[in-house]
Structure formats: structure tokens, C-alpha cells
PDB file of N, CA and C in Angstrom:
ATOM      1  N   UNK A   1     -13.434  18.629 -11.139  1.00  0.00           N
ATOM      2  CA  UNK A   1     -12.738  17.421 -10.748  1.00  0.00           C
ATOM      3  C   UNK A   1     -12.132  17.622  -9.365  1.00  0.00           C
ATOM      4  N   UNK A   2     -12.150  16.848  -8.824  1.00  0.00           N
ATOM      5  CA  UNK A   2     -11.867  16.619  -7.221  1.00  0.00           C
ATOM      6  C   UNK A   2      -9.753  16.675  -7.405  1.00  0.00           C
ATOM      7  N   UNK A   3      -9.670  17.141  -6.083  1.00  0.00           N
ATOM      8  CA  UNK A   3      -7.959  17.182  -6.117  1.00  0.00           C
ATOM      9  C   UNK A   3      -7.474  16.023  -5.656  1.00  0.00           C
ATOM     10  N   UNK A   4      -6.473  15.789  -6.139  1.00  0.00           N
ATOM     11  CA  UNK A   4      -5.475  14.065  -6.411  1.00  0.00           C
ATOM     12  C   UNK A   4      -6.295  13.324  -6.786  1.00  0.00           C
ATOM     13  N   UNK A   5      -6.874  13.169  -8.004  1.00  0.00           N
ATOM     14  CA  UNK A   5      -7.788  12.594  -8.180  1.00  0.00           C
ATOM     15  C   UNK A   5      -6.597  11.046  -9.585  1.00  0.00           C
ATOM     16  N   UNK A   6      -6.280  11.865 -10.036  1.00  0.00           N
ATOM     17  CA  UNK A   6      -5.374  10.942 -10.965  1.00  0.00           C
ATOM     18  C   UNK A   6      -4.078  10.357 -10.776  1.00  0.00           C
ATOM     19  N   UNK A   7      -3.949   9.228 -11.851  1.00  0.00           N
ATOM     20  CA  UNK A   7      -2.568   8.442 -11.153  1.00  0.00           C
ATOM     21  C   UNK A   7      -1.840   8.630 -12.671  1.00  0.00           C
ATOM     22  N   UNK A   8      -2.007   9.857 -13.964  1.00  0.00           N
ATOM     23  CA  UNK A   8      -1.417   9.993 -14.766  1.00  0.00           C
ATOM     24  C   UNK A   8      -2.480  10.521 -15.693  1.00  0.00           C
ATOM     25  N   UNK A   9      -1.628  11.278 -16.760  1.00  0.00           N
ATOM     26  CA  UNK A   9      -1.556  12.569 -17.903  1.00  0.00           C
ATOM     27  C   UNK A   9      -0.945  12.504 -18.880  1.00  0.00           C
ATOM     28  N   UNK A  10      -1.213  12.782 -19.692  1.00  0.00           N
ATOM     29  CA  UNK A  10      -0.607  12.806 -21.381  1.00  0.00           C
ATOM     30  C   UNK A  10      -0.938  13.894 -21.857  1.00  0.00           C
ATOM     31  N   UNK A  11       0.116  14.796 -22.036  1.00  0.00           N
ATOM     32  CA  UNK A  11      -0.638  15.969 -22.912  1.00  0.00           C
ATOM     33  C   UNK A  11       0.706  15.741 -24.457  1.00  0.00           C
ATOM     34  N   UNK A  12       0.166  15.749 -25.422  1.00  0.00           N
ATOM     35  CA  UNK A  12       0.517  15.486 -26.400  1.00  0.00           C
ATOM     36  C   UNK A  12       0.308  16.293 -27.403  1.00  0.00           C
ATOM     37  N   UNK A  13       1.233  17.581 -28.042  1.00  0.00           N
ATOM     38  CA  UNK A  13       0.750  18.553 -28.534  1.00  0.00           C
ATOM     39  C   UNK A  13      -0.054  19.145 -27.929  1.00  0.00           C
ATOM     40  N   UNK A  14      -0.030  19.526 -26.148  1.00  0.00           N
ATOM     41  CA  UNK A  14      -1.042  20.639 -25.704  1.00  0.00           C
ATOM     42  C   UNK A  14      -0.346  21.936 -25.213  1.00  0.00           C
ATOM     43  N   UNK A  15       0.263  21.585 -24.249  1.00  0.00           N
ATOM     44  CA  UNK A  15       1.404  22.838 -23.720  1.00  0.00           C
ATOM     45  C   UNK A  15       1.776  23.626 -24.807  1.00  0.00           C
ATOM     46  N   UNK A  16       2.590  22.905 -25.893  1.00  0.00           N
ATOM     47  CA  UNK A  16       3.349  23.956 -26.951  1.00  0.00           C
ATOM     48  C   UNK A  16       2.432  24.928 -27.853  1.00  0.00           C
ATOM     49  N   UNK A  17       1.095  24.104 -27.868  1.00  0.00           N
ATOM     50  CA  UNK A  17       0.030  25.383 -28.575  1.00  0.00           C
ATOM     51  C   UNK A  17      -1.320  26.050 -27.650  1.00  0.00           C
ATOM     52  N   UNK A  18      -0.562  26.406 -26.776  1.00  0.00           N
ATOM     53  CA  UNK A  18      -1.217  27.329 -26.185  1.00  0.00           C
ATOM     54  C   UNK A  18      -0.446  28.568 -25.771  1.00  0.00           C
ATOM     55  N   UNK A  19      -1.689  29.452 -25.398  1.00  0.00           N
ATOM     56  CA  UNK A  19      -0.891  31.087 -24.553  1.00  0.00           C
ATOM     57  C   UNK A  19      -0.370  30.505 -23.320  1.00  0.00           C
ATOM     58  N   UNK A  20       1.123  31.042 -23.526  1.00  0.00           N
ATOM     59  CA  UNK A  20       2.040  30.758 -22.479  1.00  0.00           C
ATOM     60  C   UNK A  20       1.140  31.073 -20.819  1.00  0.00           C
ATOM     61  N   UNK A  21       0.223  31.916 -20.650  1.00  0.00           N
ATOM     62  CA  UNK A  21      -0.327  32.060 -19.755  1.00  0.00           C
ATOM     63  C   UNK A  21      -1.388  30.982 -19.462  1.00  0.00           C
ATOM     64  N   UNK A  22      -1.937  30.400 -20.462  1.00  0.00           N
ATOM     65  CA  UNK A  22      -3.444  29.494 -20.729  1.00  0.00           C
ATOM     66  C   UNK A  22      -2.325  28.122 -20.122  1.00  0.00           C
ATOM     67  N   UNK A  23      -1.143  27.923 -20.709  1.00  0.00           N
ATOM     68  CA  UNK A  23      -0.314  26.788 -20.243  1.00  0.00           C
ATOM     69  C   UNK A  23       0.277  26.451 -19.207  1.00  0.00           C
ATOM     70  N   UNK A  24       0.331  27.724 -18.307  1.00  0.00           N
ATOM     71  CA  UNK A  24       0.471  27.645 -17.140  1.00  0.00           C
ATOM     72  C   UNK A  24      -0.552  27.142 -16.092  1.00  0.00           C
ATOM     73  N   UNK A  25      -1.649  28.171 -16.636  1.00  0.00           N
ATOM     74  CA  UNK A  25      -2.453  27.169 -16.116  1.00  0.00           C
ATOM     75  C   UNK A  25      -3.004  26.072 -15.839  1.00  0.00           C
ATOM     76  N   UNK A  26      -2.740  25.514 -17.178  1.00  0.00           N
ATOM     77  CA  UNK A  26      -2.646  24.011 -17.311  1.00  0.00           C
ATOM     78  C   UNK A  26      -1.800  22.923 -16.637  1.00  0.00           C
ATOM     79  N   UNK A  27      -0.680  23.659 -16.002  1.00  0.00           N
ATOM     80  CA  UNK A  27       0.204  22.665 -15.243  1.00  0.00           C
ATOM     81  C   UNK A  27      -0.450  22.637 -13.394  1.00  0.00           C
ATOM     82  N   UNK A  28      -0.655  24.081 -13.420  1.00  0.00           N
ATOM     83  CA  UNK A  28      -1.144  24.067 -12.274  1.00  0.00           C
ATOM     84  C   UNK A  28      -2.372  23.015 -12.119  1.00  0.00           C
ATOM     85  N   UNK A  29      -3.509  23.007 -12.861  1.00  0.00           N
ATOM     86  CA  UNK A  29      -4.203  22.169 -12.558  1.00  0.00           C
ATOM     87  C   UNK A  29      -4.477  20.801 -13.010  1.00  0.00           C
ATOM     88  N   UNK A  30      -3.470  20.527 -13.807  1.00  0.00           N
ATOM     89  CA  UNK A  30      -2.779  19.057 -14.141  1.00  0.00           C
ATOM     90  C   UNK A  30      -2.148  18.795 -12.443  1.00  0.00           C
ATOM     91  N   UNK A  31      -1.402  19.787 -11.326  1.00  0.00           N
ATOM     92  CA  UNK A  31      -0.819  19.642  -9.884  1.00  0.00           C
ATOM     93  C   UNK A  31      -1.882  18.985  -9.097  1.00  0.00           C
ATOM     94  N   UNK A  32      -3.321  20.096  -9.515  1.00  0.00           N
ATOM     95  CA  UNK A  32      -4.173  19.760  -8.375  1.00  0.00           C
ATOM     96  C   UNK A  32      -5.140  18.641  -8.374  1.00  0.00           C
ATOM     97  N   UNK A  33      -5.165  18.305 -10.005  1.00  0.00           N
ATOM     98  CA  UNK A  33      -5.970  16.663 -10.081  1.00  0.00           C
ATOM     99  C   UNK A  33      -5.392  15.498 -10.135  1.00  0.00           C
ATOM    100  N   UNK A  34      -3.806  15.534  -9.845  1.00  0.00           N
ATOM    101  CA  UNK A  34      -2.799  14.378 -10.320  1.00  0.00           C
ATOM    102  C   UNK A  34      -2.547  14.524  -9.046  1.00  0.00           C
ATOM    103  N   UNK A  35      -2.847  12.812  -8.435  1.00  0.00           N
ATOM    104  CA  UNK A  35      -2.009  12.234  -6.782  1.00  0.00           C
ATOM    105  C   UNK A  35      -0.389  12.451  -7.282  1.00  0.00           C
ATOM    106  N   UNK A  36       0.057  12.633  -5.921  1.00  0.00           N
ATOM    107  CA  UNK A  36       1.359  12.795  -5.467  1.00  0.00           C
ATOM    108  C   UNK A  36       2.089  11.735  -6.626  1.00  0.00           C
ATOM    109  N   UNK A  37       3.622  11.624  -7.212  1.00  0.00           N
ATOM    110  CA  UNK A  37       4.330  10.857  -7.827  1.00  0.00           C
ATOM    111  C   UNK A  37       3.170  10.109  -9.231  1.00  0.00           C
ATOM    112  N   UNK A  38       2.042  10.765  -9.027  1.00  0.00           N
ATOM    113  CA  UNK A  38       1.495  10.261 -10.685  1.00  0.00           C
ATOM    114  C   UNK A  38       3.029  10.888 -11.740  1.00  0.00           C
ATOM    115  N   UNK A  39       2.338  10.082 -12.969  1.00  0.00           N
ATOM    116  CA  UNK A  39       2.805   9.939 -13.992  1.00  0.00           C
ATOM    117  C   UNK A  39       2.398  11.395 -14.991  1.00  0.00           C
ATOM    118  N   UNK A  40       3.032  12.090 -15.983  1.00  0.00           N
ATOM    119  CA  UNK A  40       2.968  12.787 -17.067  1.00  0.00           C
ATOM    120  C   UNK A  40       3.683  13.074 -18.167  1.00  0.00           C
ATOM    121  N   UNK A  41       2.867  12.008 -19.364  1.00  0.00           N
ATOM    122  CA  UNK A  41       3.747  11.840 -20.482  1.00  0.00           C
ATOM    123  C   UNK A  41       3.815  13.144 -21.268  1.00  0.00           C
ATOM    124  N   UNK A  42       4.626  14.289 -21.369  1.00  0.00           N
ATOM    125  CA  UNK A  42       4.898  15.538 -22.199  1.00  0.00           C
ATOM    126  C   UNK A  42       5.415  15.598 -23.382  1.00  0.00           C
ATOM    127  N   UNK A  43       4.801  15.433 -24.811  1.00  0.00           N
ATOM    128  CA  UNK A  43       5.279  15.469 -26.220  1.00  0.00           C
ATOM    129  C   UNK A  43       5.318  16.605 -26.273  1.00  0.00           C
ATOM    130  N   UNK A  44       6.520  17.596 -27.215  1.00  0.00           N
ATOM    131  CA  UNK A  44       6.536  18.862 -27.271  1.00  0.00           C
ATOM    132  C   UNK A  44       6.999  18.891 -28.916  1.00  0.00           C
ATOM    133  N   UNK A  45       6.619  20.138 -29.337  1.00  0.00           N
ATOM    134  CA  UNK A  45       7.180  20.076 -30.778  1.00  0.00           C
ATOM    135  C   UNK A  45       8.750  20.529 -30.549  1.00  0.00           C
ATOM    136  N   UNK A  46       9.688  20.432 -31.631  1.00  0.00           N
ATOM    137  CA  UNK A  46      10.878  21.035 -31.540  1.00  0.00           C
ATOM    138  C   UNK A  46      11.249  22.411 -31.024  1.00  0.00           C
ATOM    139  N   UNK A  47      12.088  22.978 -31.089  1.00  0.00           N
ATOM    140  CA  UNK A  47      12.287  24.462 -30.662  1.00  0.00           C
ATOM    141  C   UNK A  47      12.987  25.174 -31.772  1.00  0.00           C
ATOM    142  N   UNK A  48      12.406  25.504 -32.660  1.00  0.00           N
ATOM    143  CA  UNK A  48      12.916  26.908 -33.894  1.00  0.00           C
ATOM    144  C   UNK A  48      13.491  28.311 -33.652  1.00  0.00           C
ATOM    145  N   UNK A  49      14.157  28.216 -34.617  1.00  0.00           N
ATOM    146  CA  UNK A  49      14.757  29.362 -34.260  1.00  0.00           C
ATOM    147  C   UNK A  49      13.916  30.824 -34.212  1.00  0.00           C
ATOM    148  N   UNK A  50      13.967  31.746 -34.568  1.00  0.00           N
ATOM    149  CA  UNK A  50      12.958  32.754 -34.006  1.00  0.00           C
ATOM    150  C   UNK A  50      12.882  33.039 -35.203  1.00  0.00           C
ATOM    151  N   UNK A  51      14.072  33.211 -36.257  1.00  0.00           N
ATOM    152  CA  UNK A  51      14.034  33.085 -37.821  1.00  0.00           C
ATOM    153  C   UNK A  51      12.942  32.915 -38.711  1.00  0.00           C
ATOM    154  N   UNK A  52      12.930  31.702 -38.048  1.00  0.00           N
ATOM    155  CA  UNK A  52      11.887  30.412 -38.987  1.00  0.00           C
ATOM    156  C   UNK A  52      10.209  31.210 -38.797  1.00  0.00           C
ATOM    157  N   UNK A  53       9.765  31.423 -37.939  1.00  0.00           N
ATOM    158  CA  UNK A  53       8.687  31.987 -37.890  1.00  0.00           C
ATOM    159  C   UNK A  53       8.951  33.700 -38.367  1.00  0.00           C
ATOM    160  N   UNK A  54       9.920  34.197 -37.959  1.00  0.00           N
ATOM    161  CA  UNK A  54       9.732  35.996 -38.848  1.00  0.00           C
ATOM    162  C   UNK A  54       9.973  35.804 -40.254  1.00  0.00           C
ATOM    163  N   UNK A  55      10.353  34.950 -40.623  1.00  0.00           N
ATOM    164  CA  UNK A  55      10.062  35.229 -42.565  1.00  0.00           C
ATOM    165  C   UNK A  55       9.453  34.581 -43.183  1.00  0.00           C
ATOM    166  N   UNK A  56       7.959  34.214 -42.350  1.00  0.00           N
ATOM    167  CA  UNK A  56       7.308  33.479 -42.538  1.00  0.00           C
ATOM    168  C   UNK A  56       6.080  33.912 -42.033  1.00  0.00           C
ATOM    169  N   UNK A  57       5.068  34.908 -43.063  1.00  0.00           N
ATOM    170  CA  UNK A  57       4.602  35.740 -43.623  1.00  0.00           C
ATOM    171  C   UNK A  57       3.047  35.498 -42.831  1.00  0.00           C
ATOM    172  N   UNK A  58       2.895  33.530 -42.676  1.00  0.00           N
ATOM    173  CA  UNK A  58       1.696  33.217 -41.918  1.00  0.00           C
ATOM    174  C   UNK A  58       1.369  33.452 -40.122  1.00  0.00           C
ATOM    175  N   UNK A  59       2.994  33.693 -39.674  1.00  0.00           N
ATOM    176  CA  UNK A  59       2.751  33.647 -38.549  1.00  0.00           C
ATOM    177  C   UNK A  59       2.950  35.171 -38.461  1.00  0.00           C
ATOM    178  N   UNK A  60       2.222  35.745 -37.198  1.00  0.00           N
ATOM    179  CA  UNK A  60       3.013  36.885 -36.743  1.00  0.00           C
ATOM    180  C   UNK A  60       2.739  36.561 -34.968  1.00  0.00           C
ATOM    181  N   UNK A  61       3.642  37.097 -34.387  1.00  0.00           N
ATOM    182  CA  UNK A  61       4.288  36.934 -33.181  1.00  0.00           C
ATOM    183  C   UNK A  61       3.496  37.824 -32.025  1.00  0.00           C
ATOM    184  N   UNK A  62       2.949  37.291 -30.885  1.00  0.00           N
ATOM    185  CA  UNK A  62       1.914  37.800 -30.161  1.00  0.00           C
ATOM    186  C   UNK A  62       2.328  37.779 -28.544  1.00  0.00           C
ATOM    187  N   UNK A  63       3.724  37.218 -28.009  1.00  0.00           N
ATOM    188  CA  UNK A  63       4.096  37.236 -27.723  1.00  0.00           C
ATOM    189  C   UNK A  63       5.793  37.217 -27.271  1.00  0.00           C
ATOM    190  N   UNK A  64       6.921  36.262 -25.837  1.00  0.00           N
ATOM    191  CA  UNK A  64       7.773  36.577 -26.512  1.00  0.00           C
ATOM    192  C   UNK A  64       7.820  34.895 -26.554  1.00  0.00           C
ATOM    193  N   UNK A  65       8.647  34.334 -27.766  1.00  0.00           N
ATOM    194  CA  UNK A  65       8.619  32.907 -27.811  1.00  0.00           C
ATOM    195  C   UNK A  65       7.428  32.878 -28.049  1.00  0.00           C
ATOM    196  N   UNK A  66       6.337  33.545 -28.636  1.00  0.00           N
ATOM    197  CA  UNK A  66       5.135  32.936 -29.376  1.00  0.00           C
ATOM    198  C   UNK A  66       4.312  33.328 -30.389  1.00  0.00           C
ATOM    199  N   UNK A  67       4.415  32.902 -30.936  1.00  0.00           N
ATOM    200  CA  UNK A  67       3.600  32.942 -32.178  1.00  0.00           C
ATOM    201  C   UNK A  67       2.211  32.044 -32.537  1.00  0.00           C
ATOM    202  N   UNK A  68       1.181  33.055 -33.278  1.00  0.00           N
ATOM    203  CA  UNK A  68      -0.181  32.259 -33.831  1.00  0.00           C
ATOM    204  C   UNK A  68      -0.285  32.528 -35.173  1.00  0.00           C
ATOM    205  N   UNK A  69      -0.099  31.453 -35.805  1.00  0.00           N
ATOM    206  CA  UNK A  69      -0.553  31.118 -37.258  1.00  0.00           C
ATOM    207  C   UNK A  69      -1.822  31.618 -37.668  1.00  0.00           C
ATOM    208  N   UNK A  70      -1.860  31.945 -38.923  1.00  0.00           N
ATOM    209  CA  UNK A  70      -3.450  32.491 -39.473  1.00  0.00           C
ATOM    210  C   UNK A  70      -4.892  31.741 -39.716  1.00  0.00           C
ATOM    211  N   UNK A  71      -4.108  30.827 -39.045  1.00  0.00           N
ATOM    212  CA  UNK A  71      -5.500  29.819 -38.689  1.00  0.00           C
ATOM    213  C   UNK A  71      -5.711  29.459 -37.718  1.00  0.00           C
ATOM    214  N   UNK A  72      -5.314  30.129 -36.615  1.00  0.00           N
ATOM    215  CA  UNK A  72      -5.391  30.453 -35.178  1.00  0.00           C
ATOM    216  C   UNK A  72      -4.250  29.525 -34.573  1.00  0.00           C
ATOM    217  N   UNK A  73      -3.859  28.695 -34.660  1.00  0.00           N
ATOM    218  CA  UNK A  73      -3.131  27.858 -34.285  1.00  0.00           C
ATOM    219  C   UNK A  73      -1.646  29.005 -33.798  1.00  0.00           C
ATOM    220  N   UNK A  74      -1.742  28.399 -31.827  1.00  0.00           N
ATOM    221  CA  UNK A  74      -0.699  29.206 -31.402  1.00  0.00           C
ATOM    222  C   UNK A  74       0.057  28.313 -31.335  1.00  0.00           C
ATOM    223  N   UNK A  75       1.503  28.671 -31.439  1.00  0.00           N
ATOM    224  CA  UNK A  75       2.975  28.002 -31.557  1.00  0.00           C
ATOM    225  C   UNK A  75       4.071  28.712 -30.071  1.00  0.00           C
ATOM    226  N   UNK A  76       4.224  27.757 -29.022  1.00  0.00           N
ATOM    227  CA  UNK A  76       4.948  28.462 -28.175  1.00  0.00           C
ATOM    228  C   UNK A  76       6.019  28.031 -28.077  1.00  0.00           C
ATOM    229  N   UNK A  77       7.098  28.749 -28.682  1.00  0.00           N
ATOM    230  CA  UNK A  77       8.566  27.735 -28.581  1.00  0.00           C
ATOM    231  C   UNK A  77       9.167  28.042 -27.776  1.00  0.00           C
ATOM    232  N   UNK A  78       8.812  26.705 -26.730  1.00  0.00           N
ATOM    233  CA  UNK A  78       9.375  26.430 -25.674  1.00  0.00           C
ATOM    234  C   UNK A  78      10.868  26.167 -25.603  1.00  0.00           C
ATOM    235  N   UNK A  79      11.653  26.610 -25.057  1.00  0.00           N
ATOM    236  CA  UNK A  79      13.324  26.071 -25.228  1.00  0.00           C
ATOM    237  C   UNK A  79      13.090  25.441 -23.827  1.00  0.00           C
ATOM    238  N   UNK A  80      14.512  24.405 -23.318  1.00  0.00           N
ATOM    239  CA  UNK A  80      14.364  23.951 -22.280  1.00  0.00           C
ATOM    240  C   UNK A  80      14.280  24.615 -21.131  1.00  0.00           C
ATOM    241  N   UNK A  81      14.869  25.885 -20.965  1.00  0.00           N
ATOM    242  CA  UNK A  81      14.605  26.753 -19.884  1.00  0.00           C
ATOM    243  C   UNK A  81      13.298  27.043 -19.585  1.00  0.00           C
ATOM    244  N   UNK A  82      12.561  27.413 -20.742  1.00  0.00           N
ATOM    245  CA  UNK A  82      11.281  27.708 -20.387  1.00  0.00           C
ATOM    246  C   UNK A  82      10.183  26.820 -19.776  1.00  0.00           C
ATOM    247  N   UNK A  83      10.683  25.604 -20.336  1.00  0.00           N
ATOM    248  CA  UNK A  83       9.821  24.159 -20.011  1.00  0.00           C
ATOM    249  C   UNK A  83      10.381  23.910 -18.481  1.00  0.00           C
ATOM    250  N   UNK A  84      11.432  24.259 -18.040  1.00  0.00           N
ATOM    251  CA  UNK A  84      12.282  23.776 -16.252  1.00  0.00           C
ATOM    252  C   UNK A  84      11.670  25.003 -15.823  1.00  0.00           C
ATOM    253  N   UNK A  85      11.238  26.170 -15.778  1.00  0.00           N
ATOM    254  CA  UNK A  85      10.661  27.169 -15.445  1.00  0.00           C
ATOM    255  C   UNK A  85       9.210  26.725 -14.982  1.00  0.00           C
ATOM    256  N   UNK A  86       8.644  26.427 -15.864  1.00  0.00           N
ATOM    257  CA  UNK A  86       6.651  25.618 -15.837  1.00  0.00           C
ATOM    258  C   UNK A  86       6.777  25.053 -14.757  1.00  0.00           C
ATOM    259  N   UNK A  87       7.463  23.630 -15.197  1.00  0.00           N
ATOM    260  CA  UNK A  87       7.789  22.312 -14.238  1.00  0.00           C
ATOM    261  C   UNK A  87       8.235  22.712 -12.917  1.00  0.00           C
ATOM    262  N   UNK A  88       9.042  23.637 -12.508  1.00  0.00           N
ATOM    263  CA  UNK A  88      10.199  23.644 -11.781  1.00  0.00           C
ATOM    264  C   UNK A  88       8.730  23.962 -10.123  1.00  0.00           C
ATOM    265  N   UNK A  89       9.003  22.891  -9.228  1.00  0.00           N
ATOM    266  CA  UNK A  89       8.383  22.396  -8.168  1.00  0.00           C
ATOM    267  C   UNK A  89       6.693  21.838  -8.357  1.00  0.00           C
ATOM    268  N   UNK A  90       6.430  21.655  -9.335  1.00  0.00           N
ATOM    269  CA  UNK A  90       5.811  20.359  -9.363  1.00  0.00           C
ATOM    270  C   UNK A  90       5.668  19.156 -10.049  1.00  0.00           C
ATOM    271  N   UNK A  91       6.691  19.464 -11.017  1.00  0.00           N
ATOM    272  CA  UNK A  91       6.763  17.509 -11.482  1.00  0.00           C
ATOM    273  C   UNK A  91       8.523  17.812 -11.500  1.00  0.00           C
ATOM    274  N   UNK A  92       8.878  16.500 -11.430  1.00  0.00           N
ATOM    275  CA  UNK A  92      10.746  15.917 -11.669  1.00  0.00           C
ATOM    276  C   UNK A  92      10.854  15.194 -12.416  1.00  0.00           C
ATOM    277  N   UNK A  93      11.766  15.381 -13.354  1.00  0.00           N
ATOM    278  CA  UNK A  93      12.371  14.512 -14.896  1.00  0.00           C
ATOM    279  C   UNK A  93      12.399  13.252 -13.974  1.00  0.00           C
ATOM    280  N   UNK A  94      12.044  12.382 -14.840  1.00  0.00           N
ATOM    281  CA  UNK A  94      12.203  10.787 -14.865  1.00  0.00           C
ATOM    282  C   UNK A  94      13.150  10.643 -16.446  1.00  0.00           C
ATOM    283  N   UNK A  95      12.409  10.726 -17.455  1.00  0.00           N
ATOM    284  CA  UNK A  95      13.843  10.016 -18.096  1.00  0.00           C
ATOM    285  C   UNK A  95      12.952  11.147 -19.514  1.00  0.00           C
ATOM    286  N   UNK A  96      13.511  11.162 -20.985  1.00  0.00           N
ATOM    287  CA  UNK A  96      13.248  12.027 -22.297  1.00  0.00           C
ATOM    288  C   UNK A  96      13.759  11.471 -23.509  1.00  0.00           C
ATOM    289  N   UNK A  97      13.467  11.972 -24.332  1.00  0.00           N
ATOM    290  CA  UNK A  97      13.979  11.361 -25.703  1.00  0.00           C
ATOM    291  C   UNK A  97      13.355  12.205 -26.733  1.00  0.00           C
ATOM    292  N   UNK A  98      14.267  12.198 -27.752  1.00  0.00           N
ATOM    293  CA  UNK A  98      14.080  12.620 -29.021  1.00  0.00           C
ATOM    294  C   UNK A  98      13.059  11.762 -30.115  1.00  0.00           C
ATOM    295  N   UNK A  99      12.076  12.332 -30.765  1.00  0.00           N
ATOM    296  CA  UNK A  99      11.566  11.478 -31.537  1.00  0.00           C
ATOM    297  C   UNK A  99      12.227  11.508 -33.061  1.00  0.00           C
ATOM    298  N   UNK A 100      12.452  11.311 -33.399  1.00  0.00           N
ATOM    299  CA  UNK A 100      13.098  11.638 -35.234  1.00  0.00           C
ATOM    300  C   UNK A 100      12.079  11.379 -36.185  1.00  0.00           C
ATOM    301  N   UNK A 101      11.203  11.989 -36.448  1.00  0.00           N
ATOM    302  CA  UNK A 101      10.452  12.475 -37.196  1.00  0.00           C
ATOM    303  C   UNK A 101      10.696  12.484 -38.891  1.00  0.00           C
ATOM    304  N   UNK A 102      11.294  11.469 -39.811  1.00  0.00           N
ATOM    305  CA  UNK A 102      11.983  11.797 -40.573  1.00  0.00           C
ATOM    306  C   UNK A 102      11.268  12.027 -41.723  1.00  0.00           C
ATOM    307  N   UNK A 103      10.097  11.661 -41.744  1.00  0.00           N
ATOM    308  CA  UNK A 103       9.251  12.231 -42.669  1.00  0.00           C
ATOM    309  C   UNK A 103       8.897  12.953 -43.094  1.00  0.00           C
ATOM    310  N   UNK A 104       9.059  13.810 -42.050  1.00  0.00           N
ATOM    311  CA  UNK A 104       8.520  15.434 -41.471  1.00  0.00           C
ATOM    312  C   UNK A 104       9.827  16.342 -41.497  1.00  0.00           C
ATOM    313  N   UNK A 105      11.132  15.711 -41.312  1.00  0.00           N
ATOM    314  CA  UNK A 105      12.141  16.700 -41.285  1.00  0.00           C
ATOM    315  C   UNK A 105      12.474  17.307 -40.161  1.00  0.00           C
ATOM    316  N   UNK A 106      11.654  16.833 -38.858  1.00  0.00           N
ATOM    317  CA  UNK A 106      11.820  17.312 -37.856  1.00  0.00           C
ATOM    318  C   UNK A 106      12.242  15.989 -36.720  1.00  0.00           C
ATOM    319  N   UNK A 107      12.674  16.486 -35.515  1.00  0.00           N
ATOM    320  CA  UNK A 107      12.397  16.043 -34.184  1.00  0.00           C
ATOM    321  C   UNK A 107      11.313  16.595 -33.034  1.00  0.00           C
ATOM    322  N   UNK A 108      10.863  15.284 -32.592  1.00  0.00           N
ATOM    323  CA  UNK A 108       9.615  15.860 -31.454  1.00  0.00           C
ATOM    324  C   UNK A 108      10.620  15.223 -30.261  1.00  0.00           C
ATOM    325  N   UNK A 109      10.150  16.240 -29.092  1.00  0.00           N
ATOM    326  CA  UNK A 109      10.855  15.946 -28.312  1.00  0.00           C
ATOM    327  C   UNK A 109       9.627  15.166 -26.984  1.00  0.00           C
ATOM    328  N   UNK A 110      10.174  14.236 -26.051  1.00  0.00           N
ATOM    329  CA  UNK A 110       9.178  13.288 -25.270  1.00  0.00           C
ATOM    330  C   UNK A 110       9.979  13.727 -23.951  1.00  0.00           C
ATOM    331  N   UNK A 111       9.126  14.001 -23.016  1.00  0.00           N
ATOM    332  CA  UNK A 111       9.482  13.704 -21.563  1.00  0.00           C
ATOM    333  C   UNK A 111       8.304  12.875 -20.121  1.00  0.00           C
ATOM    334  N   UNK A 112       8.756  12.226 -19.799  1.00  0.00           N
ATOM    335  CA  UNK A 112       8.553  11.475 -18.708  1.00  0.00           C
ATOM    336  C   UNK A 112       8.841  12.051 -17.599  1.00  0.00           C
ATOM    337  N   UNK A 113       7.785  12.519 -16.686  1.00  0.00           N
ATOM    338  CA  UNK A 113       7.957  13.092 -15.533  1.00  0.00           C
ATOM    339  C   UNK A 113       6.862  12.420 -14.107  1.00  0.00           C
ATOM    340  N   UNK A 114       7.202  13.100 -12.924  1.00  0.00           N
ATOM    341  CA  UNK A 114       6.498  12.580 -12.276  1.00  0.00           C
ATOM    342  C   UNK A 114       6.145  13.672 -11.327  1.00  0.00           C
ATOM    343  N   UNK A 115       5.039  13.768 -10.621  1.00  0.00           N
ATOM    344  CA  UNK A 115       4.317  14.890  -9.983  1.00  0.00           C
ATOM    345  C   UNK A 115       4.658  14.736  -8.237  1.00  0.00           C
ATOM    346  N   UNK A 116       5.625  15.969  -8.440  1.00  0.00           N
ATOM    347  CA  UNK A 116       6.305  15.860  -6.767  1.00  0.00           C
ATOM    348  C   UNK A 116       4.856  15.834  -5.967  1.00  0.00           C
TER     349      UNK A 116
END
């Protein structure tokens, strides 16, 4: 794909299950195909405690803040530092929100950003 090629992105459940390294990459070249001030809608799962995954027999931990389930499925719990770390000089908060999930027992968290 050609560079600035897009005027917006949705990754929705992608960042949080991948290798923190594989996700980096992903922002970088979400930078180089997204025009200047495009749009990127970011759904993230919640952030657990470190608890919740060590006594919990399916995951074991492969990094730090990450874990892959026994059905390959990687889990990277992102806290907000880690997510302003990724971001931090190429996209800027526009606005976020909590999803309440109540079915599920959880919150998903939403951010709206835009690509400096």
C-alpha cells in the first residue's frame, strides 16, 4: 500500500491481541498508510490485574503485560501508560469512553484519535 494513502482505521480487538512487538508494528504502519489528521477508531479490552491471568491455569505469560491462552490467543494488557507510549508522536487523543459491557461483566474501553 502506497504512503498517506487513508483518511481512517478501526482496529477493533487488534492491538490488545497481539505481540507487543507485532503491535508496534502495527501502529507504525497504520502512520505510514493513514494521511496526516486521518481518523483511528481504537477498541481495547479492559486492563486486569496480573492476578487474573496467574491463577488461571489456561494462560501462561510470555511476556511482560502478556499473556497467550492455550488456544493461541495472545492477551496484551495494555494499561494506559503503555497505550500513551505506542501512540505517543503519532496519533493525539480526540475524545474515549468506556463501554459497559454488562453482559459480559466487563468494560471495553474506546478511543478516538487522530494521526499527527
Amino acid at each position: 500500500m502506497e504512503d498517506n494513502t487513508f483518511d481512517g482505521a478501526i482496529l477493533f480487538n487488534i492491538l490488545d491481541n497481539l505481540h507487543p512487538e507485532d503491535g508496534k508494528l502495527l501502529i507504525g504502519e497504520l502512520c505510514r498508510v493513514l494521511k496526516s489528521g486521518a481518523a483511528l477508531l481504537l477498541k481495547l479490552n479492559p486492563v486486569f490485574e496480573e492476578a487474573v491471568f496467574e491463577e488461571d491455569d489456561e494462560f501462561k505469560k510470555i511476556g511482560e503485560n502478556c499473556y497467550e491462552e492455550e488456544s493461541g490467543l495472545v492477551f496484551w494488557n495494555m494499561d494506559e501508560a503503555v497505550i500513551n507510549e505506542i501512540l505517543e508522536g503519532h496519533f493525539e487523543y480526540v475524545d474515549g469512553y468506556d463501554i459497559d459491557m454488562q453482559d459480559f461483566d466487563t468494560v471495553n474501553r474506546m478511543y478516538w484519535l487522530k494521526k499527527i
